[in-house]
Structure formats: C-alpha cells, structure tokens
C-alpha atoms as a PDB file:
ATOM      1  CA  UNK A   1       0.000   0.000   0.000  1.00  0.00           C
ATOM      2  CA  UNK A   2       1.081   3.107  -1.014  1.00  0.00           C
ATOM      3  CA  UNK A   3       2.331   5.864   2.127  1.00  0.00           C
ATOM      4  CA  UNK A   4       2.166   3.073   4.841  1.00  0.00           C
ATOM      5  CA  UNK A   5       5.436   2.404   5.785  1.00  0.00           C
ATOM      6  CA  UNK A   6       7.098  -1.868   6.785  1.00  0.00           C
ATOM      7  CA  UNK A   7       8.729  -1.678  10.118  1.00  0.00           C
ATOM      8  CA  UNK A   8      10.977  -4.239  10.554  1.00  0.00           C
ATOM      9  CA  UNK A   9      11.972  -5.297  13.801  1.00  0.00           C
ATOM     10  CA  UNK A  10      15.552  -4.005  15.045  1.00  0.00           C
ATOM     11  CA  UNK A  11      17.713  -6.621  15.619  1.00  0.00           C
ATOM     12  CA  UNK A  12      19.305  -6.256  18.704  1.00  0.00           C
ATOM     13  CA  UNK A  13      23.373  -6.911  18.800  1.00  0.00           C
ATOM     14  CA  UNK A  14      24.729  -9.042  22.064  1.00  0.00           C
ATOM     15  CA  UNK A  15      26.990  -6.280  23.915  1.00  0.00           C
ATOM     16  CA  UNK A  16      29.542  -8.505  25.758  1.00  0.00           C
ATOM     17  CA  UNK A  17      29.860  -7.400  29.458  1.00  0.00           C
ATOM     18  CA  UNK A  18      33.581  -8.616  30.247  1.00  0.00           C
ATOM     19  CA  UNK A  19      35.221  -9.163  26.847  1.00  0.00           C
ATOM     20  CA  UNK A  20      36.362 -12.762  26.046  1.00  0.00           C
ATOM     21  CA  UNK A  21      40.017 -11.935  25.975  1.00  0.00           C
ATOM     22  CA  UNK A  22      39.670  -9.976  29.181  1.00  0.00           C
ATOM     23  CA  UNK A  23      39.024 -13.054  31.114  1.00  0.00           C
ATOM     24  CA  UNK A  24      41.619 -15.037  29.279  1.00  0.00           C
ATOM     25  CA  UNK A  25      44.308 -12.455  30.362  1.00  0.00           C
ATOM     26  CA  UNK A  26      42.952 -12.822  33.999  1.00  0.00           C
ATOM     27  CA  UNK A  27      42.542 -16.042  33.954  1.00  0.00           C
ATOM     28  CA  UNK A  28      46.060 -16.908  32.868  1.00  0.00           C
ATOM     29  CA  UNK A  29      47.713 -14.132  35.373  1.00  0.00           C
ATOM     30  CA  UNK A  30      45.686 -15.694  38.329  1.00  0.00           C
ATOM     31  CA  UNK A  31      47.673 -18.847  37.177  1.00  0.00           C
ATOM     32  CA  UNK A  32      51.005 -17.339  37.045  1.00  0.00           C
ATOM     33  CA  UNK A  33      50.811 -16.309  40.048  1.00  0.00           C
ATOM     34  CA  UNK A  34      49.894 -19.425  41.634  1.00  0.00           C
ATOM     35  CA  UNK A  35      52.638 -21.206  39.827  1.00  0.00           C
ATOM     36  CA  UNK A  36      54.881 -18.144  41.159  1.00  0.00           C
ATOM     37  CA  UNK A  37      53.890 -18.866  44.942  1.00  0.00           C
ATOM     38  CA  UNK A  38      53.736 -22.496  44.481  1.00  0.00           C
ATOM     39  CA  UNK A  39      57.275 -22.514  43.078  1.00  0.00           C
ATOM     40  CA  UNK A  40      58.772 -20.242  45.473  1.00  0.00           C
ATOM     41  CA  UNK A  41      57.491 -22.283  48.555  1.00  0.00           C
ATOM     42  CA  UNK A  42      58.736 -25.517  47.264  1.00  0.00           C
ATOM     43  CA  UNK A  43      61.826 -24.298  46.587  1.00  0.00           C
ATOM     44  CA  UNK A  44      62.190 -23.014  50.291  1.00  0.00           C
ATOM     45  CA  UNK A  45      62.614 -19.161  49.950  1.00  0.00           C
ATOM     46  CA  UNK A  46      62.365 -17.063  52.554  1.00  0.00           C
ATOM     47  CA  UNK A  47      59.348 -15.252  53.413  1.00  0.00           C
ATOM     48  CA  UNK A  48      59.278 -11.446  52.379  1.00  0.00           C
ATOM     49  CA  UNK A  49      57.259  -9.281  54.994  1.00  0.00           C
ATOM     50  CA  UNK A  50      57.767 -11.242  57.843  1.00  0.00           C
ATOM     51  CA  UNK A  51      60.129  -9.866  60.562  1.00  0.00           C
ATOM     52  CA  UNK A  52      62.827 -12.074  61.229  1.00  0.00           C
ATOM     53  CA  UNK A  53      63.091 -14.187  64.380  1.00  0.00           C
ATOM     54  CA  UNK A  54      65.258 -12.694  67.335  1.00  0.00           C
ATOM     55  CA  UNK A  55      65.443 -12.494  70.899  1.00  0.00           C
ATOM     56  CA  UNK A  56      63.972  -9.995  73.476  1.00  0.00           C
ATOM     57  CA  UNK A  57      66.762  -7.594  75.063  1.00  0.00           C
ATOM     58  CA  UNK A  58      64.783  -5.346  76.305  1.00  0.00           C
ATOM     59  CA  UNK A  59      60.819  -5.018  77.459  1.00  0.00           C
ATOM     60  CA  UNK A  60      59.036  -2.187  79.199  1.00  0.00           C
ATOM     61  CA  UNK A  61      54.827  -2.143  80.136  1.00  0.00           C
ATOM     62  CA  UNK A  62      53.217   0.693  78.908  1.00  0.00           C
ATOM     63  CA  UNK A  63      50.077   2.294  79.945  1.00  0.00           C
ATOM     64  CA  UNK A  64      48.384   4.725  77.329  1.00  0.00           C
ATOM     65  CA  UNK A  65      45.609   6.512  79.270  1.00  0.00           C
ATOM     66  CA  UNK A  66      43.384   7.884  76.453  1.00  0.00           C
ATOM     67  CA  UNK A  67      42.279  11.986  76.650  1.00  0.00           C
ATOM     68  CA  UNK A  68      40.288  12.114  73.270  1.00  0.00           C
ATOM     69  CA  UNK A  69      40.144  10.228  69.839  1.00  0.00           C
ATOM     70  CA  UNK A  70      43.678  11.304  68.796  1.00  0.00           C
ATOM     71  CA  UNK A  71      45.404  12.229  72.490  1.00  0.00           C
ATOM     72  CA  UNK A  72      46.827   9.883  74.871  1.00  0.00           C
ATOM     73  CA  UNK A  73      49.348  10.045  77.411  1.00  0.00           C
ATOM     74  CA  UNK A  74      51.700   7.217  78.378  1.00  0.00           C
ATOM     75  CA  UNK A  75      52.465   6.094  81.460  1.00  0.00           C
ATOM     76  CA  UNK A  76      55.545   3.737  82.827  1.00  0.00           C
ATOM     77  CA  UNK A  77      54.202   0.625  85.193  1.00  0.00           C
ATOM     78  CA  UNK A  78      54.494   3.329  88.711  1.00  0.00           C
ATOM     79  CA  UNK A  79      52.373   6.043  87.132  1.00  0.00           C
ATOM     80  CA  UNK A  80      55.369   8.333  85.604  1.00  0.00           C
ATOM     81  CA  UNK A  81      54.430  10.399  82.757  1.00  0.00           C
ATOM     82  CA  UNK A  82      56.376   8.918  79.525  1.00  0.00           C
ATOM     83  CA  UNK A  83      55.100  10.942  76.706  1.00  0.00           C
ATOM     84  CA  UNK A  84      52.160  13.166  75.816  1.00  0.00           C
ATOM     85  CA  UNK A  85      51.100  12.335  71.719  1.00  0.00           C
ATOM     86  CA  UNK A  86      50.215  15.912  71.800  1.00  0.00           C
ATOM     87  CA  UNK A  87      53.947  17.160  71.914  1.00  0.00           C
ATOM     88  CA  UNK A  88      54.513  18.267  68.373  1.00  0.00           C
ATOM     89  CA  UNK A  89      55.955  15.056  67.156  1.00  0.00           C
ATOM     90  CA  UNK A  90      54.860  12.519  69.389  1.00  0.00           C
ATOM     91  CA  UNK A  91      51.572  12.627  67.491  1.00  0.00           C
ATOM     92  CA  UNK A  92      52.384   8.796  66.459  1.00  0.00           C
ATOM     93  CA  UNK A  93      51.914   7.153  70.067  1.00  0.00           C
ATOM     94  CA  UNK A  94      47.894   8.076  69.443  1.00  0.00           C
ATOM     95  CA  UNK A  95      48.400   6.543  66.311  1.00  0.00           C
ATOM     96  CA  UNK A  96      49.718   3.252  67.575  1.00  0.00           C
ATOM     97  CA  UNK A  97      46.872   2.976  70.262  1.00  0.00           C
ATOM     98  CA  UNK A  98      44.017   3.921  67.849  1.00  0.00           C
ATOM     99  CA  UNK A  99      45.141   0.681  65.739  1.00  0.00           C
ATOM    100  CA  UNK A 100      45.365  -1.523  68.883  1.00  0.00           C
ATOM    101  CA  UNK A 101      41.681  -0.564  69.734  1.00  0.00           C
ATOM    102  CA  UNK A 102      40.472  -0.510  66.529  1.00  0.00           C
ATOM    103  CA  UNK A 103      41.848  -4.322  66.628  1.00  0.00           C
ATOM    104  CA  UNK A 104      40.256  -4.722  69.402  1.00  0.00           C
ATOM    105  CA  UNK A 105      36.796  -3.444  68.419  1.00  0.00           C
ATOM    106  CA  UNK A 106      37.452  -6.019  65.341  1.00  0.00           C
ATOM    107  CA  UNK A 107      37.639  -8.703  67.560  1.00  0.00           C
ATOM    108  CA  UNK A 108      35.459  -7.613  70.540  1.00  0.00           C
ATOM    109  CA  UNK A 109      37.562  -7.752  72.952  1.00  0.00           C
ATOM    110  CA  UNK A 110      37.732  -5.215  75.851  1.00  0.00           C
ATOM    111  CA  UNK A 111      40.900  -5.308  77.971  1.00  0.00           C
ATOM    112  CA  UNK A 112      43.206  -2.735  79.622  1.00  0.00           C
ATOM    113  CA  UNK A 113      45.145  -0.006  78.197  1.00  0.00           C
ATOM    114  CA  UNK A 114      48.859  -1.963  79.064  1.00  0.00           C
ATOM    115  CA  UNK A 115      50.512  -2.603  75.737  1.00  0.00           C
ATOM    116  CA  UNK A 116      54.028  -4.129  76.190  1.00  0.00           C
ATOM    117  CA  UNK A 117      57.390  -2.436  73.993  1.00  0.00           C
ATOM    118  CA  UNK A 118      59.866  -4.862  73.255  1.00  0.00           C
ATOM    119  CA  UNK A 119      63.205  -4.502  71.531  1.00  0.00           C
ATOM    120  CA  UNK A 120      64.839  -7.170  69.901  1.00  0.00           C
ATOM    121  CA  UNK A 121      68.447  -8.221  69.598  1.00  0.00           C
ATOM    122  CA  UNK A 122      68.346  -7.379  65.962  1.00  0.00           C
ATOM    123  CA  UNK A 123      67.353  -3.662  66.680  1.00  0.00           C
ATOM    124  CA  UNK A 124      63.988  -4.064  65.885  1.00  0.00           C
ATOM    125  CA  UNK A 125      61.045  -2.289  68.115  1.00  0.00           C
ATOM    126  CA  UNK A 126      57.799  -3.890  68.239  1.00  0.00           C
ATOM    127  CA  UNK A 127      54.631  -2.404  70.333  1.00  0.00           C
ATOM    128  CA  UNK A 128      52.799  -5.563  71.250  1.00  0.00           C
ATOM    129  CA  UNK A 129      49.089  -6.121  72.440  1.00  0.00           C
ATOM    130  CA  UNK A 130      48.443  -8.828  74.626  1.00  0.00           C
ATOM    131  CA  UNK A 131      44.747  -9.371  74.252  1.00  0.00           C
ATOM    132  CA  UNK A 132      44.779  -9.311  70.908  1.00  0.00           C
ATOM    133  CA  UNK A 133      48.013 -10.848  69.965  1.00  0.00           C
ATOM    134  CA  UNK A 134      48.753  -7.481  67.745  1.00  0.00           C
ATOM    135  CA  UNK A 135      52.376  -6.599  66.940  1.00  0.00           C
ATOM    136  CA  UNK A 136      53.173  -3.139  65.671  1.00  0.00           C
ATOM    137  CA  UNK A 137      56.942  -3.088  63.858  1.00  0.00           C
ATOM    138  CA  UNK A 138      58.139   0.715  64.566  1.00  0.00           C
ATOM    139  CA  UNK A 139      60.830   0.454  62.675  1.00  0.00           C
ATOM    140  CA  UNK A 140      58.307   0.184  59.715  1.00  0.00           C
ATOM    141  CA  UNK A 141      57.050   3.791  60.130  1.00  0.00           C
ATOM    142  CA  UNK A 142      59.942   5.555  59.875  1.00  0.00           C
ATOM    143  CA  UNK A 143      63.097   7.120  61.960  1.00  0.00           C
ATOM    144  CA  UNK A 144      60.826   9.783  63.460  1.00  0.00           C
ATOM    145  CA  UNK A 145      58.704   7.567  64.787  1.00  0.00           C
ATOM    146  CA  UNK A 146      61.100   4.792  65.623  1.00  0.00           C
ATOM    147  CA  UNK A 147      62.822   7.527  67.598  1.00  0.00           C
ATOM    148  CA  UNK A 148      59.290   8.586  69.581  1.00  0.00           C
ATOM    149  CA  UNK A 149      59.312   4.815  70.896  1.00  0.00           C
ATOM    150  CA  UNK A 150      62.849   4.769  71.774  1.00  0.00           C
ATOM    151  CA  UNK A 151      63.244   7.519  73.514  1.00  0.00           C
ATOM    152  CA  UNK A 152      60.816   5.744  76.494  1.00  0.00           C
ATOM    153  CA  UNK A 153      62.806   2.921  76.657  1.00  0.00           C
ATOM    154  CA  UNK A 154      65.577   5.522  78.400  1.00  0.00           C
ATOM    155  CA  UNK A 155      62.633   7.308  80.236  1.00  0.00           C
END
C-alpha cells in the first residue's frame, strides 16, 4: 500500500559485558601467580614481609591513658608520665593505640590499656598487644617515629 510504511523489527546486537580476551588475560595471570607462589614455597625461599626471628633484650609495660580520639598520654608501670602524643611530634603514640583498639573493636575484645614495647636483639622495636596478639613493627614507620618509641625505653 502506497504511504504506509514496513517496520521491521531491530535486531538487537549481544553487547559482551567482560570481553572474552579480558578473562583469558585474567585467567592466565591468576595462574602465574599461583605457579609463582607455588614454586617459590617448594623451593624453600624465605618469606618477604615477615620480621625475622630474634630475641627480646629489652621489654618495658606501657600504659596509654586515652584523653580524646587522637590524644593519649603514656604512662611507665608506677604512674610516671612517659610521653604526651600531643607534643609536636609525638603525634604517632595516638596513632599506635588507635590501631590496637580498633583491633580490638574487630575482635570484641575489651581489655586494659597496658601494651608491652619490646626490643629485639636485631634492633627491631615492636609495640605488642596482649589481648589481641597485635604486633606493631616501629621500625616500619619511619626514623621519626622509631625515635618517639625509643626515647621511652631511656625514660
């Protein structure tokens, strides 16, 4: 008929959410890498990340009474003030603690503010959390900081 127009269905084109090759590529990198770890463990390397095993030399209790969300003072086991975080570049001690109770809200446990320093025979300092089982590597954060924790080890 003349002036009526055929409409002709569209034809609708499959639109591919993860391309094909994508998940090939992925696929075969998830399986390098699981070659990569399997071959490194059975051939014995050594762990990367993990601190290496030494002995205790020297261990002091502290006591981090908390003032607000980003203020604490420490305390030594008699009650002597160690360290205010709000001394210009103590700021880090607050850190520390606000990870050891954020670990603790993780794992609901509610415990006292006594969190042990410990320095090891290979130089390492470590801020360790009994309740939790947490252990905080200084050294990781930097000479600044290393130096805020060492410095109570002479207080």
């Amino acid at each position: 008929k003349f002036g009526s127009r055929c409409i002709m269905p569209a034809q609708t084109k499959q639109v591919e959410i993860m391309p094909k090759k994508f998940l090939r590529a992925l696929g075969l990198l998830i399986l390098f890498v699981l070659v990569v770890v399997f071959t490194y463990r059975f051939m014995d390397y050594p762990l990367v990340g993990v601190p290496p095993k030494s002995t205790i030399v020297k261990e002091i209790s502290l006591d981090f009474v908390e003032r607000n969300r980003f203020d604490v003072i420490v305390l030594d086991k008699y009650g002597k003030v160690l360290a205010e975080s709000n001394d210009g570049t103590n700021g880090f001690l607050g850190v520390v603690f606000n990870a050891v109770k954020r670990e603790r809200i993780k794992k609901r446990i509610s415990g006292d503010n006594i969190l042990r320093m410990v320095q090891y025979e290979n130089g390492r300092v470590a801020i360790i959390d009994d309740w939790t089982g947490m252990e905080i590597q200084v050294n990781s954060f930097g000479q600044k900081n290393l130096e805020v924790f060492s410095l109570l080890f002479d207080s």
